[in-house]
N, C-alpha and C. Protein backbone atom coordinates (compact mmCIF):
# COMPACT_ATOMS: atom_id res chain seq x y z
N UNK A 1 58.84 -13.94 92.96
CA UNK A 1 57.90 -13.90 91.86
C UNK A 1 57.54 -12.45 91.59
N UNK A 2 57.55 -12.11 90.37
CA UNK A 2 57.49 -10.64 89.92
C UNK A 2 55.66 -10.77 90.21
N UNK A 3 55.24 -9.93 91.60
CA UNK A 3 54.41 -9.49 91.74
C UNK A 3 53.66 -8.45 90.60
N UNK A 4 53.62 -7.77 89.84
CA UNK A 4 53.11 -7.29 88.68
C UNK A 4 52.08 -7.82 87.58
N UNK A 5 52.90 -8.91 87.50
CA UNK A 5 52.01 -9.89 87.14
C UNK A 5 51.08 -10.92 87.86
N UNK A 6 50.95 -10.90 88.60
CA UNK A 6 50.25 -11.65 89.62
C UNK A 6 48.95 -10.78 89.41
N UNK A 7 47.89 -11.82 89.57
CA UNK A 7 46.65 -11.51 89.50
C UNK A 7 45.42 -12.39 90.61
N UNK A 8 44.84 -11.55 91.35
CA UNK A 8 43.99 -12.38 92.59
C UNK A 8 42.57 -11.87 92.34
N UNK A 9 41.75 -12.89 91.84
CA UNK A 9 40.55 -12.87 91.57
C UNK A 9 39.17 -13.63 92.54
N UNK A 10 38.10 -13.40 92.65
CA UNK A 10 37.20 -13.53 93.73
C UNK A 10 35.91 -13.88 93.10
N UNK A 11 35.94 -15.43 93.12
CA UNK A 11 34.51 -15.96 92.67
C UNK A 11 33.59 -14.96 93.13
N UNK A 12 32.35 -14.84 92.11
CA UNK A 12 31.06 -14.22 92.81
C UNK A 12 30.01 -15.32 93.58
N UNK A 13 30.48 -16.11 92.95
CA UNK A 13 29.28 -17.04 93.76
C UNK A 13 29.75 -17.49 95.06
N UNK A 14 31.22 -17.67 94.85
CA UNK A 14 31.47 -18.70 95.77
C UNK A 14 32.49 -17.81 97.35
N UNK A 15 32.34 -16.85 96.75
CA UNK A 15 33.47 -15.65 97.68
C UNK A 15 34.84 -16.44 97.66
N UNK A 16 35.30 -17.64 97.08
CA UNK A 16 36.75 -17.84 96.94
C UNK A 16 37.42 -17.03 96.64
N UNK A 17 38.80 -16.71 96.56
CA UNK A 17 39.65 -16.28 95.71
C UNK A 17 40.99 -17.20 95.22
N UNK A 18 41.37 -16.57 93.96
CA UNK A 18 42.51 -17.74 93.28
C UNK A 18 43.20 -16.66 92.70
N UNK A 19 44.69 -17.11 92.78
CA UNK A 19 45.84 -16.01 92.25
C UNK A 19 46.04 -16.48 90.71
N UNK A 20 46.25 -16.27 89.92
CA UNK A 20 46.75 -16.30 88.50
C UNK A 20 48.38 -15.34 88.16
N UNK A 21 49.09 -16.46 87.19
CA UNK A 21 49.99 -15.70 86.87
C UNK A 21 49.58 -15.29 85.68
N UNK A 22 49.83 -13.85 84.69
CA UNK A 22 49.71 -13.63 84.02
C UNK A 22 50.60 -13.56 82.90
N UNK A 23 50.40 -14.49 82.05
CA UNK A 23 50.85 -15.10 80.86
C UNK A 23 51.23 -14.51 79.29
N UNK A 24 50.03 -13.74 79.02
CA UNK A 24 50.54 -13.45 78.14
C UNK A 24 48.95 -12.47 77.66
N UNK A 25 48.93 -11.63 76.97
CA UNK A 25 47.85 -11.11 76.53
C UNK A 25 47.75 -10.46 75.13
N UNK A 26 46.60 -10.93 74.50
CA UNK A 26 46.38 -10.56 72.65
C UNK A 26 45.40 -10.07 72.28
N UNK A 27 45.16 -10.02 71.41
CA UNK A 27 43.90 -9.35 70.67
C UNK A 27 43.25 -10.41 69.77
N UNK A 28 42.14 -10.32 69.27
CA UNK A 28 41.49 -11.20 68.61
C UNK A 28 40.19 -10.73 68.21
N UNK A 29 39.92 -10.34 67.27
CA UNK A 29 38.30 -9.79 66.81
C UNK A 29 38.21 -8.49 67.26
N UNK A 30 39.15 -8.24 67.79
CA UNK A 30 39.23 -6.52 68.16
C UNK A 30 38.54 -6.37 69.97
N UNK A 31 38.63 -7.70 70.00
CA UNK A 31 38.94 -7.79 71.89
C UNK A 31 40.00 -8.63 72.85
N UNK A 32 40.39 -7.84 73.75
CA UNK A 32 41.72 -7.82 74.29
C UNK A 32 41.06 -9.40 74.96
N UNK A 33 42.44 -10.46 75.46
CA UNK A 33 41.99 -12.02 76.15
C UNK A 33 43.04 -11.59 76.77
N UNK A 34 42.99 -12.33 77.76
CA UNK A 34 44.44 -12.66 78.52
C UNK A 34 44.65 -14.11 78.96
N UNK A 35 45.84 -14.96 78.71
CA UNK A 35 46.03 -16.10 79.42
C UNK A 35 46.58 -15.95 80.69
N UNK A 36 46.00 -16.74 81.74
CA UNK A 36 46.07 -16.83 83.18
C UNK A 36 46.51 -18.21 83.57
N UNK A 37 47.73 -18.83 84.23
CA UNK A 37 48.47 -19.73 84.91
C UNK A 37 47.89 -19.50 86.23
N UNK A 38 46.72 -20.86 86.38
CA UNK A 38 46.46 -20.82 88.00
C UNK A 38 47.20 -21.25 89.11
N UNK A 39 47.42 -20.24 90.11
CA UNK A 39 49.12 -20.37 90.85
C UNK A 39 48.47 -21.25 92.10
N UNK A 40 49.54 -22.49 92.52
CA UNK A 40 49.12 -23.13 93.29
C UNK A 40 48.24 -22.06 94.91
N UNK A 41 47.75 -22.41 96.21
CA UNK A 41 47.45 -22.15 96.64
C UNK A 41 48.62 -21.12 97.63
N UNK A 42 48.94 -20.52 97.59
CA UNK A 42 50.11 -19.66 98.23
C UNK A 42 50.94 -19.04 97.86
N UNK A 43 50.99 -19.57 96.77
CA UNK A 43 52.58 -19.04 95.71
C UNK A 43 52.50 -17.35 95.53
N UNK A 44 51.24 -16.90 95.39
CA UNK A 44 51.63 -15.30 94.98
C UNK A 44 52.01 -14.84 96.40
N UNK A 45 51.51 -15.50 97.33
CA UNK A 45 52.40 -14.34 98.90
C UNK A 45 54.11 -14.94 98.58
N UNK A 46 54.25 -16.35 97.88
CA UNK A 46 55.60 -16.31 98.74
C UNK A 46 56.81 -15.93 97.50
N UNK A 47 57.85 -14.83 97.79
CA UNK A 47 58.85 -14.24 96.84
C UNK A 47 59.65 -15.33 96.72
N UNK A 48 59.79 -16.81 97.19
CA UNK A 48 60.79 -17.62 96.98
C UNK A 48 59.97 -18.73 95.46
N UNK A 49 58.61 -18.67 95.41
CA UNK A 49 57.86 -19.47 94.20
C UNK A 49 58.80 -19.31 93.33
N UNK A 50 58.67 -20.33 92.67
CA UNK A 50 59.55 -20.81 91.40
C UNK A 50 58.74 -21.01 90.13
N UNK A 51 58.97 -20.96 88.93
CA UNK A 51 57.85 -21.48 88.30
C UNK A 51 58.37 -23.22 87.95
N UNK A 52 59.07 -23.43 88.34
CA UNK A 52 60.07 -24.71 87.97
C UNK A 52 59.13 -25.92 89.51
N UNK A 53 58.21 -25.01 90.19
CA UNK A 53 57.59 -25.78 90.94
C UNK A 53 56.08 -26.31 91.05
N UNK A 54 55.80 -25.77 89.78
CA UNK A 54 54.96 -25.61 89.49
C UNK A 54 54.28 -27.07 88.77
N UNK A 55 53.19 -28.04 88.61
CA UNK A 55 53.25 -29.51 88.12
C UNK A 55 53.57 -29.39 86.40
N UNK A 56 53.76 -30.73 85.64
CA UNK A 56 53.96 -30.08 84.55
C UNK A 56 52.77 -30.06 83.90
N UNK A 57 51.14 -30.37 84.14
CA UNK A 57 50.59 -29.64 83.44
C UNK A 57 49.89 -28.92 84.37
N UNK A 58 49.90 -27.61 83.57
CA UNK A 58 49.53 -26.67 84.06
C UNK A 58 47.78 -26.35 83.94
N UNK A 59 47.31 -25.47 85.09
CA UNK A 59 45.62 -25.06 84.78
C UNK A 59 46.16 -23.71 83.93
N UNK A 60 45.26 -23.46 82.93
CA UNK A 60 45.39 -22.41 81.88
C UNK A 60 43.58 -21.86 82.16
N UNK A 61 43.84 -20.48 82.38
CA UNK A 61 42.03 -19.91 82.01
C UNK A 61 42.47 -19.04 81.03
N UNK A 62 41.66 -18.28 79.85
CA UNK A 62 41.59 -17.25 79.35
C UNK A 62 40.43 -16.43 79.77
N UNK A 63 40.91 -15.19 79.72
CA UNK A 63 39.06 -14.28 79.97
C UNK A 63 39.34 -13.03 79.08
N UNK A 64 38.15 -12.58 78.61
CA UNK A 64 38.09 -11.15 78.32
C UNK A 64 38.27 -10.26 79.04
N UNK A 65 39.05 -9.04 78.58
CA UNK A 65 39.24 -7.96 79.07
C UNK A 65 38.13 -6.78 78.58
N UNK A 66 37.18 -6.43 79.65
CA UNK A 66 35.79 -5.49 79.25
C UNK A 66 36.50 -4.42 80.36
N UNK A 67 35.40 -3.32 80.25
CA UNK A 67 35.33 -2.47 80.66
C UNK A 67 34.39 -1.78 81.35
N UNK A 68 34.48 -1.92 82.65
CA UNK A 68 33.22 -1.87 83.95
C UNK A 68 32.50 -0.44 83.83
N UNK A 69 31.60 -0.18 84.48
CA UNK A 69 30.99 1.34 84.74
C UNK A 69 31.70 2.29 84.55
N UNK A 70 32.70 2.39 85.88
CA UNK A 70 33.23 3.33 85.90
C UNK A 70 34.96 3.68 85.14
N UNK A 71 34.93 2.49 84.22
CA UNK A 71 36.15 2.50 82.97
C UNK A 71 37.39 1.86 83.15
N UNK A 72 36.80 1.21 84.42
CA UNK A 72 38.16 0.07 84.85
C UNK A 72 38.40 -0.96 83.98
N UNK A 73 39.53 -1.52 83.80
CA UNK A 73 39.42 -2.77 83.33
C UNK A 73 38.86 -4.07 83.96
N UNK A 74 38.03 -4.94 83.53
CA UNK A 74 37.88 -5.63 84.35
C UNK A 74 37.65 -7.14 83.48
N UNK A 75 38.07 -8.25 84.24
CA UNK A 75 38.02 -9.59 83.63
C UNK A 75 36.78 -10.35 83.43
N UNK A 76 36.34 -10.95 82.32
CA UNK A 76 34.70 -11.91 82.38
C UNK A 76 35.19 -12.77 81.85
N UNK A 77 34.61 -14.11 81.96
CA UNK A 77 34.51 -15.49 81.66
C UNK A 77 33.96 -15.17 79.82
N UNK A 78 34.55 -16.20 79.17
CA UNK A 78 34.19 -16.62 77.80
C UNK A 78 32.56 -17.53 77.87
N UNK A 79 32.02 -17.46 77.00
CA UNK A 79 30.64 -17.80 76.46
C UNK A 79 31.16 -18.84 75.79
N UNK A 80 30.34 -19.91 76.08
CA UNK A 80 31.38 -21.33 75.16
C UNK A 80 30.94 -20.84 73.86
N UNK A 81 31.03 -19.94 72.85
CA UNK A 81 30.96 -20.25 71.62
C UNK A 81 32.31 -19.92 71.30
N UNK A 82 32.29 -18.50 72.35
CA UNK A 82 33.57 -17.88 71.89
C UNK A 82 34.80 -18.80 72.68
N UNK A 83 34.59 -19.23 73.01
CA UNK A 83 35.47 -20.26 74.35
C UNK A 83 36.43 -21.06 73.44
N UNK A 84 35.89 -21.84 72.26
CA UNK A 84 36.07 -22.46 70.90
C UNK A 84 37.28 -21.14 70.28
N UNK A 85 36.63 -20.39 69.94
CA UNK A 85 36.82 -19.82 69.19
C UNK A 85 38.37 -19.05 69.29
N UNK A 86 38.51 -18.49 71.25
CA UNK A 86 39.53 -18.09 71.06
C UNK A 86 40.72 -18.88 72.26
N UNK A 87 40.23 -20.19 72.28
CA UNK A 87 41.49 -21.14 72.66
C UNK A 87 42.29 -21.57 71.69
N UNK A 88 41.20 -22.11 70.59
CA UNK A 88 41.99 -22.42 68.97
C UNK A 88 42.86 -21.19 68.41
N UNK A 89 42.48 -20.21 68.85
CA UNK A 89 43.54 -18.91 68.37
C UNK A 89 44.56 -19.01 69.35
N UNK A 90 44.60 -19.00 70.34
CA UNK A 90 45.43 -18.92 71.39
C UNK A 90 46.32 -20.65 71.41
N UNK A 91 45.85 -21.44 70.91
CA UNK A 91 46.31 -22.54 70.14
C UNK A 91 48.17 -22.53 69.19
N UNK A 92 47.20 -21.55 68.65
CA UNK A 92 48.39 -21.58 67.07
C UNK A 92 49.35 -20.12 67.41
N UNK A 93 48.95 -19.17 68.39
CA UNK A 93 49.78 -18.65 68.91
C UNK A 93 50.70 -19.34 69.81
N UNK A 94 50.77 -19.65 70.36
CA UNK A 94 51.49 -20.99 71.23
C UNK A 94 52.45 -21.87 70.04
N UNK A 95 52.08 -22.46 69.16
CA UNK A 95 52.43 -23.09 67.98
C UNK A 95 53.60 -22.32 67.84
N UNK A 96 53.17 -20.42 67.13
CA UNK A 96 54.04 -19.91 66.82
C UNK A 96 55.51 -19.83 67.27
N UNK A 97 55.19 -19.71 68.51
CA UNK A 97 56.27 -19.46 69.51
C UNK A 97 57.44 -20.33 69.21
N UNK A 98 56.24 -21.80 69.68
CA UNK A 98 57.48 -23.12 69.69
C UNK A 98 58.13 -23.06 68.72
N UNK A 99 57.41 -22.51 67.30
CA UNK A 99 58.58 -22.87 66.14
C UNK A 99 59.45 -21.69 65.93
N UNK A 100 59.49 -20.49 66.33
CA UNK A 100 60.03 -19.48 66.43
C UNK A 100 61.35 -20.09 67.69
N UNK A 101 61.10 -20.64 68.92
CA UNK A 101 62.03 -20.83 69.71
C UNK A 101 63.03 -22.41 69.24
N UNK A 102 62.36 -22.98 67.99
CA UNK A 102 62.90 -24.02 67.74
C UNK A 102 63.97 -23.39 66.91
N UNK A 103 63.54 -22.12 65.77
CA UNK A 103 64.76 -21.84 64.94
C UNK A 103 65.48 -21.24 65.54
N UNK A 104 65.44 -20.39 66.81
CA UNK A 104 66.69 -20.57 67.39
C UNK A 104 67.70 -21.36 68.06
N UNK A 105 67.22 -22.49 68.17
CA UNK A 105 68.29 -23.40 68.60
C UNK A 105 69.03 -23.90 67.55
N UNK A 106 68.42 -24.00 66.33
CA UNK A 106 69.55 -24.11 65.28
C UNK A 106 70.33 -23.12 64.71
């Protein structure tokens, strides 16, 4: 698994942590989202993960990409208004794709 994309994040409340694959990332209102594939429990240590092992439906998060104190990037949870707002975008991007990968098969 192309480690690069792999992403390991750390509840605040709960001190868990959960790996995410990273999916794909856009813009929208003039702030950066990223979609995140939550990777089963192990998969980012092991280089043999497949994504073909993965169930077929998948957990999907999106979060904003802000910018901490000291100018890091850093990830926050959506506000359900905007939560609406930019799954339905992230919706019809998805859409796009499929019909973009459909005219190539013909």
């Amino acid at each position: 698994m192309d480690q690069e994309n792999i992403i390991t994040l750390k509840d605040e409340e709960t001190g868990k942590t959960q790996s995410f694959f990273l999916d794909d990332k856009f813009l929208l209102n003039g702030n950066v989202y990223v979609s995140l594939i939550v990777l089963p429990e192990g998969a980012a240590e092991n280089p043999d993960f497949d994504f073909d092992d993965l169930p077929e439906e998948i957990d999907l998060v999106i979060m904003k990409v802000t910018e901490g104190e000291d100018g890091e990037e850093m990830l926050s949870t959506l506000d359900e208004e905007e939560e609406d707002i930019v799954f339905d975008y992230y919706d019809k991007i998805c859409e796009m794709y499929d019909d973009e990968e459909q005219g190539d098969d013909e």
